[in-house]
Protein backbone atom coordinates (compact mmCIF):
# COMPACT_ATOMS: atom_id res chain seq x y z
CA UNK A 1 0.00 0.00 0.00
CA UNK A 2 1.50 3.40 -1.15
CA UNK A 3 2.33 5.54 1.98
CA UNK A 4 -0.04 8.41 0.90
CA UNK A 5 -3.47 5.69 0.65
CA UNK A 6 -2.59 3.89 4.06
CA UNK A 7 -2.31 7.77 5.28
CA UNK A 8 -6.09 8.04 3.81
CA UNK A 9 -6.96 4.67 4.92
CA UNK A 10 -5.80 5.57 8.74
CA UNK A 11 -7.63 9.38 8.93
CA UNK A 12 -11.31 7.39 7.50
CA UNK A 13 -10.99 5.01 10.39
CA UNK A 14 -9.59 7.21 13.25
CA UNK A 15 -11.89 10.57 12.41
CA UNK A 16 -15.21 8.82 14.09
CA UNK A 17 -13.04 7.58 17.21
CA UNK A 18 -11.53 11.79 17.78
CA UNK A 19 -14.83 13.31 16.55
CA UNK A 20 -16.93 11.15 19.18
CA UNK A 21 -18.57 13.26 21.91
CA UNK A 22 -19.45 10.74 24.00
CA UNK A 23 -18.94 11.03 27.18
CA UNK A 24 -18.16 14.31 28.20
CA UNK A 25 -18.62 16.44 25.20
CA UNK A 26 -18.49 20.06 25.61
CA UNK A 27 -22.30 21.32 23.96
CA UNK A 28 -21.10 23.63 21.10
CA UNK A 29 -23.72 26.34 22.55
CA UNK A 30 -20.73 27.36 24.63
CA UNK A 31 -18.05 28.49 22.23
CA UNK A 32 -20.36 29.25 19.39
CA UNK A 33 -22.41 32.28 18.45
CA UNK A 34 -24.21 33.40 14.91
CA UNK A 35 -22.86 35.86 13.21
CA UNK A 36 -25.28 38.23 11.79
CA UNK A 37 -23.17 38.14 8.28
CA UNK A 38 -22.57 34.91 7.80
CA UNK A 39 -24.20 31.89 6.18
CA UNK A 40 -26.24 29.71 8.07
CA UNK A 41 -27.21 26.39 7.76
CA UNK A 42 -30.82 25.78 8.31
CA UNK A 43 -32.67 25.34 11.35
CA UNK A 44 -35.02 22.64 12.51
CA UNK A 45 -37.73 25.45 11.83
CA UNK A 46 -37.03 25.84 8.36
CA UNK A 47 -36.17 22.00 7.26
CA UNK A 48 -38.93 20.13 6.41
CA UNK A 49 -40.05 17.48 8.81
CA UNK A 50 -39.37 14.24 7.65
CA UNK A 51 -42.26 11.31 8.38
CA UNK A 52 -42.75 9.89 11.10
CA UNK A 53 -41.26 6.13 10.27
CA UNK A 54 -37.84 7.76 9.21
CA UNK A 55 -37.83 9.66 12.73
CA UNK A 56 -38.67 6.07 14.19
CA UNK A 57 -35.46 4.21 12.41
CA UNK A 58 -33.25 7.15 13.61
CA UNK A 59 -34.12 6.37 16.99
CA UNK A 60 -33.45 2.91 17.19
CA UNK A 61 -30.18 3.84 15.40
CA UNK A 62 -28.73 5.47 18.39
CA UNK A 63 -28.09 2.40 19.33
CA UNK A 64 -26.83 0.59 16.15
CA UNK A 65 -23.21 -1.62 16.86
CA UNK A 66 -22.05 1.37 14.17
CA UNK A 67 -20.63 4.37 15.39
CA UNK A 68 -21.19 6.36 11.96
CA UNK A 69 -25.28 4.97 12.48
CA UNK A 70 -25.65 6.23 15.85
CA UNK A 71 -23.87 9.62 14.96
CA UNK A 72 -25.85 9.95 11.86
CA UNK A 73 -28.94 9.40 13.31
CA UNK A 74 -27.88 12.17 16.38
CA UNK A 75 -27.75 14.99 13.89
CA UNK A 76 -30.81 14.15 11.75
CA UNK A 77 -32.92 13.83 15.07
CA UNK A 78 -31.63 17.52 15.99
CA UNK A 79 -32.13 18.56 12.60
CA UNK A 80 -35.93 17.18 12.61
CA UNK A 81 -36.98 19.93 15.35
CA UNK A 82 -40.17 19.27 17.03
CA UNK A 83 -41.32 15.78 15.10
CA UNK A 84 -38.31 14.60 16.86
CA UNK A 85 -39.29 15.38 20.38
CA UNK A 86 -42.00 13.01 21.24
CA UNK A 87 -40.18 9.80 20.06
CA UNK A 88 -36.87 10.74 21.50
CA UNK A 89 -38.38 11.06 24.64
CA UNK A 90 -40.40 7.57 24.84
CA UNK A 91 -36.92 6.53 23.75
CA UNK A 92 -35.38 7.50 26.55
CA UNK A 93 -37.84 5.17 29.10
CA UNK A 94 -35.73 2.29 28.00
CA UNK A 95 -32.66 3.70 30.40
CA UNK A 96 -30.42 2.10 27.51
CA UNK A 97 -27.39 4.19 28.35
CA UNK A 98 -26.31 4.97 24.59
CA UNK A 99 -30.17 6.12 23.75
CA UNK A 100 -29.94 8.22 27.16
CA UNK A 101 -26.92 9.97 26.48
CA UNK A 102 -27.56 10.94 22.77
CA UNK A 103 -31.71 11.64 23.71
CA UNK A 104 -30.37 14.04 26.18
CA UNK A 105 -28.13 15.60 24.02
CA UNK A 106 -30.54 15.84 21.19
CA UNK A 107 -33.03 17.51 23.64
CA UNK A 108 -30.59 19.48 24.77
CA UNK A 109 -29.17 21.10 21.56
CA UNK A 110 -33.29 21.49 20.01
CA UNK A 111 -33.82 23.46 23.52
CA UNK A 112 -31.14 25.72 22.45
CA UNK A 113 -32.74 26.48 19.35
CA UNK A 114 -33.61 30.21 18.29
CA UNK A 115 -37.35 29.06 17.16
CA UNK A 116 -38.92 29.66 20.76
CA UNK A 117 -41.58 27.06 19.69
CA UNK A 118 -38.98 24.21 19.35
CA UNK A 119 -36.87 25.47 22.16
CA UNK A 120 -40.26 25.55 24.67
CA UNK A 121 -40.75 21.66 23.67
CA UNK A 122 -37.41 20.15 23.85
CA UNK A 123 -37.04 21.84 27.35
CA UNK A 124 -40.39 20.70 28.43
CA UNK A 125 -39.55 16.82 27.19
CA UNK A 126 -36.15 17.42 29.33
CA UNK A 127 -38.06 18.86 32.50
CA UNK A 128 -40.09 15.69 31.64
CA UNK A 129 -37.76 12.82 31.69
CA UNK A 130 -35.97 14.79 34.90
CA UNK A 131 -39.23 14.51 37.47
CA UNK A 132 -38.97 10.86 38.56
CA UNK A 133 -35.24 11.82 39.63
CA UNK A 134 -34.57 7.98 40.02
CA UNK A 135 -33.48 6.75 36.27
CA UNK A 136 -30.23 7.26 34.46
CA UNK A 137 -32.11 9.41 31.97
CA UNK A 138 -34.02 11.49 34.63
CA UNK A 139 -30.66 12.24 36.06
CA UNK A 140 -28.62 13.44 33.08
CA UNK A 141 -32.15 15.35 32.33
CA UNK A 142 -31.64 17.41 35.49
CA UNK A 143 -27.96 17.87 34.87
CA UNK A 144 -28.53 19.31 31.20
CA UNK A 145 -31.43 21.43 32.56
CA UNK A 146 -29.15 22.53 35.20
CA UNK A 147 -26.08 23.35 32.35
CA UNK A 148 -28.92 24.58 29.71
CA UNK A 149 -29.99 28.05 31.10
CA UNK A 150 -26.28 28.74 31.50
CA UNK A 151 -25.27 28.01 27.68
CA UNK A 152 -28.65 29.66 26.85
CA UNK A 153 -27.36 32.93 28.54
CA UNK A 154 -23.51 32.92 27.15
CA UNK A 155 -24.88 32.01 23.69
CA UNK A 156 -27.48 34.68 23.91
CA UNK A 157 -24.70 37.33 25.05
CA UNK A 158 -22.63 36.33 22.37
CA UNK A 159 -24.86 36.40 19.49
CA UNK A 160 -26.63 39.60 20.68
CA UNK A 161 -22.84 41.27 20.21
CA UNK A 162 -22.56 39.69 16.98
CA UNK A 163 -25.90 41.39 15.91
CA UNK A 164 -25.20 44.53 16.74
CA UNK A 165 -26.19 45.15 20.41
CA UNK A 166 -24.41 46.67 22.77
CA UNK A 167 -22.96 44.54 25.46
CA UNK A 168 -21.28 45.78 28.68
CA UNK A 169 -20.07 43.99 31.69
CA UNK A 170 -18.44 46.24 34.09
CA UNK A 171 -17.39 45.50 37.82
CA UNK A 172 -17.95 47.78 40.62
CA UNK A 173 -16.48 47.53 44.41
CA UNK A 174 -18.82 45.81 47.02
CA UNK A 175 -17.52 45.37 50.30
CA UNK A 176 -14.35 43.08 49.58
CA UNK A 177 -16.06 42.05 46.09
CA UNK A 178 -15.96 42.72 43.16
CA UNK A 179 -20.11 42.78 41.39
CA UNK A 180 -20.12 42.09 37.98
CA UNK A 181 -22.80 44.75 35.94
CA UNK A 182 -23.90 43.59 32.80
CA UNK A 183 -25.98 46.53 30.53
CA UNK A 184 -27.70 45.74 27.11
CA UNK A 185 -28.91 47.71 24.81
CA UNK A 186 -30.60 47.06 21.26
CA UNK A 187 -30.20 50.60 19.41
CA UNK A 188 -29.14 52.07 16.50
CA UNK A 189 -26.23 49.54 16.23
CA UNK A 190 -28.56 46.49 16.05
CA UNK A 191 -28.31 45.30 12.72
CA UNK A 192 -30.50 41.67 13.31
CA UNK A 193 -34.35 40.73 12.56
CA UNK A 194 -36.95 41.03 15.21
CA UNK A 195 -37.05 37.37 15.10
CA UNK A 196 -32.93 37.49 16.60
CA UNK A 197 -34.40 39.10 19.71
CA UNK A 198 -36.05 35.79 20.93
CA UNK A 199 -32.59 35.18 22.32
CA UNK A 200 -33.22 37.98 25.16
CA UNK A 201 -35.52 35.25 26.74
CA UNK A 202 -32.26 33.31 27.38
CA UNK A 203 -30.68 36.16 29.29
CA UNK A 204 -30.25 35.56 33.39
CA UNK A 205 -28.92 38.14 35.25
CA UNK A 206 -28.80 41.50 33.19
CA UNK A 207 -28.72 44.40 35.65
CA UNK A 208 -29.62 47.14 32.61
CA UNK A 209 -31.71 46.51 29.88
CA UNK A 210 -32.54 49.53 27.28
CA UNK A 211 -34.94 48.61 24.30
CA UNK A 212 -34.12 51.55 21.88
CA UNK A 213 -34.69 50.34 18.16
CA UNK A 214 -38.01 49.72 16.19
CA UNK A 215 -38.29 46.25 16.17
CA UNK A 216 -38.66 46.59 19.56
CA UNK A 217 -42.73 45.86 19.84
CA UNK A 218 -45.33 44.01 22.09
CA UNK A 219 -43.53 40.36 22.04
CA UNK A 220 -40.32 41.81 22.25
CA UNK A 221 -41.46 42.95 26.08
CA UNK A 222 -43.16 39.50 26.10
CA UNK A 223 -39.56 37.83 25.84
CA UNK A 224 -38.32 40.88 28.44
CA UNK A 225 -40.98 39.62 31.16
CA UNK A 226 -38.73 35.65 31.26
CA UNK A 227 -35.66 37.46 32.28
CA UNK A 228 -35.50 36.98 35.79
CA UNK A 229 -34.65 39.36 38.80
CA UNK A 230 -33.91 42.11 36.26
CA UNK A 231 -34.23 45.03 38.06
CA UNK A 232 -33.71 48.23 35.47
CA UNK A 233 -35.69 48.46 32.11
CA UNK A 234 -36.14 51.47 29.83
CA UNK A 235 -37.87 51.36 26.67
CA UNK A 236 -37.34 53.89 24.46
CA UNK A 237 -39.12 55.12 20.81
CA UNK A 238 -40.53 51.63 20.57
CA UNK A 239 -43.48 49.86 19.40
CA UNK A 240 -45.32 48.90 22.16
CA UNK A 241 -49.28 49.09 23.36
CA UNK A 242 -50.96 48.75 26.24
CA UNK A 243 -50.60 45.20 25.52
CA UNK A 244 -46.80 44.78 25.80
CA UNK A 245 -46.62 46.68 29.06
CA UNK A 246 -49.17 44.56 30.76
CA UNK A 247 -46.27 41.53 30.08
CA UNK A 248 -44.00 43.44 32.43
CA UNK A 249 -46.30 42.26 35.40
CA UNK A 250 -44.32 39.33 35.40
CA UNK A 251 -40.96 41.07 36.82
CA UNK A 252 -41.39 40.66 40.46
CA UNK A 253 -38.10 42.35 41.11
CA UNK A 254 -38.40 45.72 38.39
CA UNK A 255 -37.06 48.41 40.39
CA UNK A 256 -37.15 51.29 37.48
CA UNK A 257 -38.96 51.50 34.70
CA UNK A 258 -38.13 53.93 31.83
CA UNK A 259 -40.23 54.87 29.06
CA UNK A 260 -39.77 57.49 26.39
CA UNK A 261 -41.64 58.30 23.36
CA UNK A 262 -43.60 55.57 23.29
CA UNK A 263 -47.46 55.48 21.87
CA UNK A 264 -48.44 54.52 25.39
CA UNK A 265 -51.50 56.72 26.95
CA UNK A 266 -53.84 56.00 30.09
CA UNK A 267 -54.85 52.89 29.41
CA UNK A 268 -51.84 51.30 30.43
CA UNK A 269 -51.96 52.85 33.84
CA UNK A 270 -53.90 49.61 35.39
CA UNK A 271 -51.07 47.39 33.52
CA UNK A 272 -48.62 49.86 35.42
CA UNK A 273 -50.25 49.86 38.55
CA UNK A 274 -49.73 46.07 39.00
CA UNK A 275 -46.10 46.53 38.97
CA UNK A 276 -45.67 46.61 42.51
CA UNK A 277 -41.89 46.09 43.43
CA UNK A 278 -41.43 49.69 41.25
CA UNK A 279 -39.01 52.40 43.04
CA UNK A 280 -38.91 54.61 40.50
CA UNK A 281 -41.32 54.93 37.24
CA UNK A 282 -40.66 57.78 34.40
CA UNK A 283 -42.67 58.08 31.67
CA UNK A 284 -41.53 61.05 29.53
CA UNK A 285 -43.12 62.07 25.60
CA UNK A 286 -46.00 59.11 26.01
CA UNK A 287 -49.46 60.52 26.11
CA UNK A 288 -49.96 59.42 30.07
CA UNK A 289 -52.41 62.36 31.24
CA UNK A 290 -51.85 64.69 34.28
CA UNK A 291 -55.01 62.45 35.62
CA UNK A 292 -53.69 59.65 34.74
CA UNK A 293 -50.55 60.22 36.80
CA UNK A 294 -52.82 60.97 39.87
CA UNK A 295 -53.92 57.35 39.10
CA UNK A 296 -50.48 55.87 39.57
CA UNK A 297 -49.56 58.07 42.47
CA UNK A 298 -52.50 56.95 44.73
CA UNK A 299 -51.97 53.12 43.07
CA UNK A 300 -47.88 53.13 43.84
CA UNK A 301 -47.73 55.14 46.95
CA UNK A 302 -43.78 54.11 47.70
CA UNK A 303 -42.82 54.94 43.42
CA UNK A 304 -41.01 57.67 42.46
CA UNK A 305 -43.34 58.93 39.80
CA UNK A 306 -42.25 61.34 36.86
CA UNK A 307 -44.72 61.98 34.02
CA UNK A 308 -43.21 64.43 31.22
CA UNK A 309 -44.02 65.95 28.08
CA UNK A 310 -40.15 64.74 26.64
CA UNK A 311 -38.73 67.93 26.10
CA UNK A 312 -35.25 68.34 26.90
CA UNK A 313 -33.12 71.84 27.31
CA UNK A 314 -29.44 70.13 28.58
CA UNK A 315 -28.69 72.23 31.44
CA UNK A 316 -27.38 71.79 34.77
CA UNK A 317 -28.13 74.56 38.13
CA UNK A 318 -26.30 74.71 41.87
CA UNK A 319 -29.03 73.85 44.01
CA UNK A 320 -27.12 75.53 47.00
CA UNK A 321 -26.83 79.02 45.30
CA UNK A 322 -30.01 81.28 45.03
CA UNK A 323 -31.99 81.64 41.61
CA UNK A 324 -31.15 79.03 38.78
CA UNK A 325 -27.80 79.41 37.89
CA UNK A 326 -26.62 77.11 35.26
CA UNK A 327 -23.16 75.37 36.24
CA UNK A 328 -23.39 72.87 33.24
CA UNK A 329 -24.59 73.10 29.75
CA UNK A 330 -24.40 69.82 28.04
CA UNK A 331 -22.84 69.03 24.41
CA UNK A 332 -25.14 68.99 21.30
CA UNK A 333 -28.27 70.26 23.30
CA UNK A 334 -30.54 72.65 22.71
CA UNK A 335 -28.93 74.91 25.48
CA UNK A 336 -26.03 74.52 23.90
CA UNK A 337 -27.53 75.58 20.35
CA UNK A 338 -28.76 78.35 22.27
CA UNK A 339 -25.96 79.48 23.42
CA UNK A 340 -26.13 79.23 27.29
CA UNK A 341 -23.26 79.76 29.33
CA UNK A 342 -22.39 78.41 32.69
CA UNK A 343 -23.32 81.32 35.10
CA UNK A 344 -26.04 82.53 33.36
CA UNK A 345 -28.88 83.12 35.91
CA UNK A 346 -32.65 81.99 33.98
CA UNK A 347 -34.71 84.48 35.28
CA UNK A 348 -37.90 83.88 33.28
CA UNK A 349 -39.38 80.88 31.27
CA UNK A 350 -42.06 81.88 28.70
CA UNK A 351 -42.42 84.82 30.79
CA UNK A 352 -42.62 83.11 33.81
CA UNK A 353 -40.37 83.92 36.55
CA UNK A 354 -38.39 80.82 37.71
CA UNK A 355 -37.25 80.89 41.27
CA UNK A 356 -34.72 77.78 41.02
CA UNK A 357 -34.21 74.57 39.24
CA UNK A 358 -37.17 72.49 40.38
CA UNK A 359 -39.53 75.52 38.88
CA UNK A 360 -37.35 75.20 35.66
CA UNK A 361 -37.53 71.24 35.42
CA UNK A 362 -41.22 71.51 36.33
CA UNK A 363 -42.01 74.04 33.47
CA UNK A 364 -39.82 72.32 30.64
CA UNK A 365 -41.73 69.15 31.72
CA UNK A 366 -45.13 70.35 30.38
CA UNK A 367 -43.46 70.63 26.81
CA UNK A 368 -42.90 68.60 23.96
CA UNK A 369 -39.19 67.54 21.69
CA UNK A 370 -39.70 70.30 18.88
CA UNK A 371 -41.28 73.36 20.66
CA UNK A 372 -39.90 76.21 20.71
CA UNK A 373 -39.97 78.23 23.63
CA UNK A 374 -38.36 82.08 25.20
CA UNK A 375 -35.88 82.09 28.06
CA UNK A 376 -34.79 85.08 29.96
CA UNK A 377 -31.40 85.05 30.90
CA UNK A 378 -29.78 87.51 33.00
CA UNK A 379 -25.39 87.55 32.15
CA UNK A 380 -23.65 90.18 34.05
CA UNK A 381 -25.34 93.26 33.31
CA UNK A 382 -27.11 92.67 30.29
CA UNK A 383 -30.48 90.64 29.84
CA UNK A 384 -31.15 88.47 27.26
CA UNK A 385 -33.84 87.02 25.63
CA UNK A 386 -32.88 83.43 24.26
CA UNK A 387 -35.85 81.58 21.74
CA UNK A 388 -34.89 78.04 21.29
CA UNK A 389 -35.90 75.00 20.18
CA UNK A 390 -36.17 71.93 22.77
CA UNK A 391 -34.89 68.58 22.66
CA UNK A 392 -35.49 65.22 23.67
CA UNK A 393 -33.88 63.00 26.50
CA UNK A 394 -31.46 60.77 24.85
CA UNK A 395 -29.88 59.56 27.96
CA UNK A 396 -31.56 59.22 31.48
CA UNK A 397 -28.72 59.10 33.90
């Protein structure tokens, strides 16, 4: 045999033996995200279910005496999405140990499926096949549940980055600890389909989460309401109703709530009012009426409440000196555009005389992004009168 063929001849036989997974395979979930710009291959949800007699001889061939069989038939199963479930699990109440550990895995991989329909199944068959708690397969059941919402989470994080979001994990001091912060926010970087943000019901333990983009609608906050204990949200110039915010009953642990801009009016006050665990609620440029406010102030007695028209002017006053004095004007706001200075003293606002900066806030706060509105401003010795335009809130900090 030439040296080159018996080189051949070795790699056919050895390949199955080093690509083997079995046991103690690390689930692929881990190291591998989608990449919004490349090519890829097709999901259960898009390949077209194959009958059910095929699905049948797959099964019993993951325990065929050939390794290429049993592997074969693995990534077929996985590939047949949900027709797969059902028969993989009766397969796995024989407690043959070659069907358990493939079954599992199969389960496993189909519950870390972007289609939420297929994922919901396959983790459903697992949590399944883990309640007796005394088989082989009920026991490496629990232990994928256990590893799934884990690899759920990293993959989630890593294909969110890939798709444009923004990810950021910061630490801060507690104590003699370190806390790790994690921030997300789908803006104007996002560059995925709404169906891509299915993967923020995977998330587990995001301290910030900012919905800023269109796609951003009523199941989007759906998917929002699985995350557990997160305890900041702001939603900002998105699609949502009435509808969507009523899903955000189901964070027990919401401490703020943000939202901006958003087509939201007074009937989503009782949806609001059931969000109990709320320290502070801001709802600035939605069409929430003074009234309506009342509502949510008698409802949430211990919630900071702040209901705005949106607009923004970008200045900054020293509460301890007398009058509003403006000690910061902010970059590439309307102030700024204006022309305000730090030490100018506002002295009137649409020829209303403002006494400090809660009387300023308060009388910006009945206006709109767009208006335009007259400032007097008293620098030195002269007085000016400033017209400007107002802005919107881009940041809430």
């Amino acid at each position: 045999m030439k040296p080159t063929v018996r080189l051949t001849f070795l790699l056919l036989i050895t390949y199955p033996l080093l690509a083997e997974p079995w046991p103690g395979f690390v689930p692929a979930g881990l190291t591998v995200g989608i990449a919004a710009d490349q090519d890829q291959s097709p999901s259960p949800a898009t390949v077209s279910s194959p009958d059910p007699d095929r699905i049948l001889k797959w099964v019993q061939e993951l325990d065929s005496d050939r390794f290429v069989e049993r592997e074969l038939a693995t990534t077929r199963l996985i590939e047949a999405g949900t027709a797969a479930i059902a028969p993989v699990t009766q397969a796995l109440e024989s407690n043959n140990l070659e069907v358990t550990t493939r079954g599992v895995h199969i389960l496993q991989e189909l519950a870390l499926e972007s289609d939420l329909a297929i994922s919901k199944a396959a983790r459903a068959a697992l949590e399944k096949v883990a309640t007796p708690r005394v088989t082989s397969a009920a026991r490496r059941a629990a232990e994928a549940l256990s590893r799934l919402d884990l690899i759920r989470h990293e993959r989630a994080l890593l294909d969110l980055k890939q798709l444009g979001a923004v990810v950021d994990e910061s630490h801060s001091p507690m104590g003699f600890q370190m806390i790790e912060q994690l921030s997300i926010e789908i803006g104007d970087q996002w560059r995925g389909k709404s169906t891509d943000l299915v993967r923020l019901a995977w998330l587990r333990s995001v301290d910030q989460l900012i919905l800023s983009h269109p796609q951003c609608d009523d199941e989007t906050l759906a998917l929002v309401a699985q995350i557990p204990d997160l305890p900041a949200l702001t939603i900002r110039r998105a699609n949502v109703s009435n509808d969507g915010i009523a899903h955000l009953r189901h964070l027990d642990n919401l401490r703020t709530l943000n939202v901006l801009y958003c087509p939201i009016g007074d009937e989503t006050v009782a949806s609001l009012r059931e969000i109990t665990s709320l320290g502070r609620l801001r709802l600035f440029g939605t069409r929430v009426s003074a009234e309506g406010r009342e509502r949510l102030v008698e409802a949430l007695p211990q919630t900071e409440i702040d209901v705005r028209g949106g607009a923004f002017l970008g200045i900054g006053c020293d509460p301890t000196q007398p009058g509003c004095i403006i000690n910061t004007v902010r970059p590439g706001t309307a102030a700024e555009r204006a022309g305000l200075q730090v030490g100018d003293l506002i002295a009137k606002y649409e020829g209303q005389a403002v006494r400090d900066f809660e009387e300023l806030t308060a009388a910006i706060a009945q206006n709109s992004p767009g208006e335009t509105v007259t400032l007097q401003v008293v620098r030195g010795d002269q007085t000016l009168e400033k017209p400007l335009e107002l802005g919107a809130w881009e940041r809430l900090d």
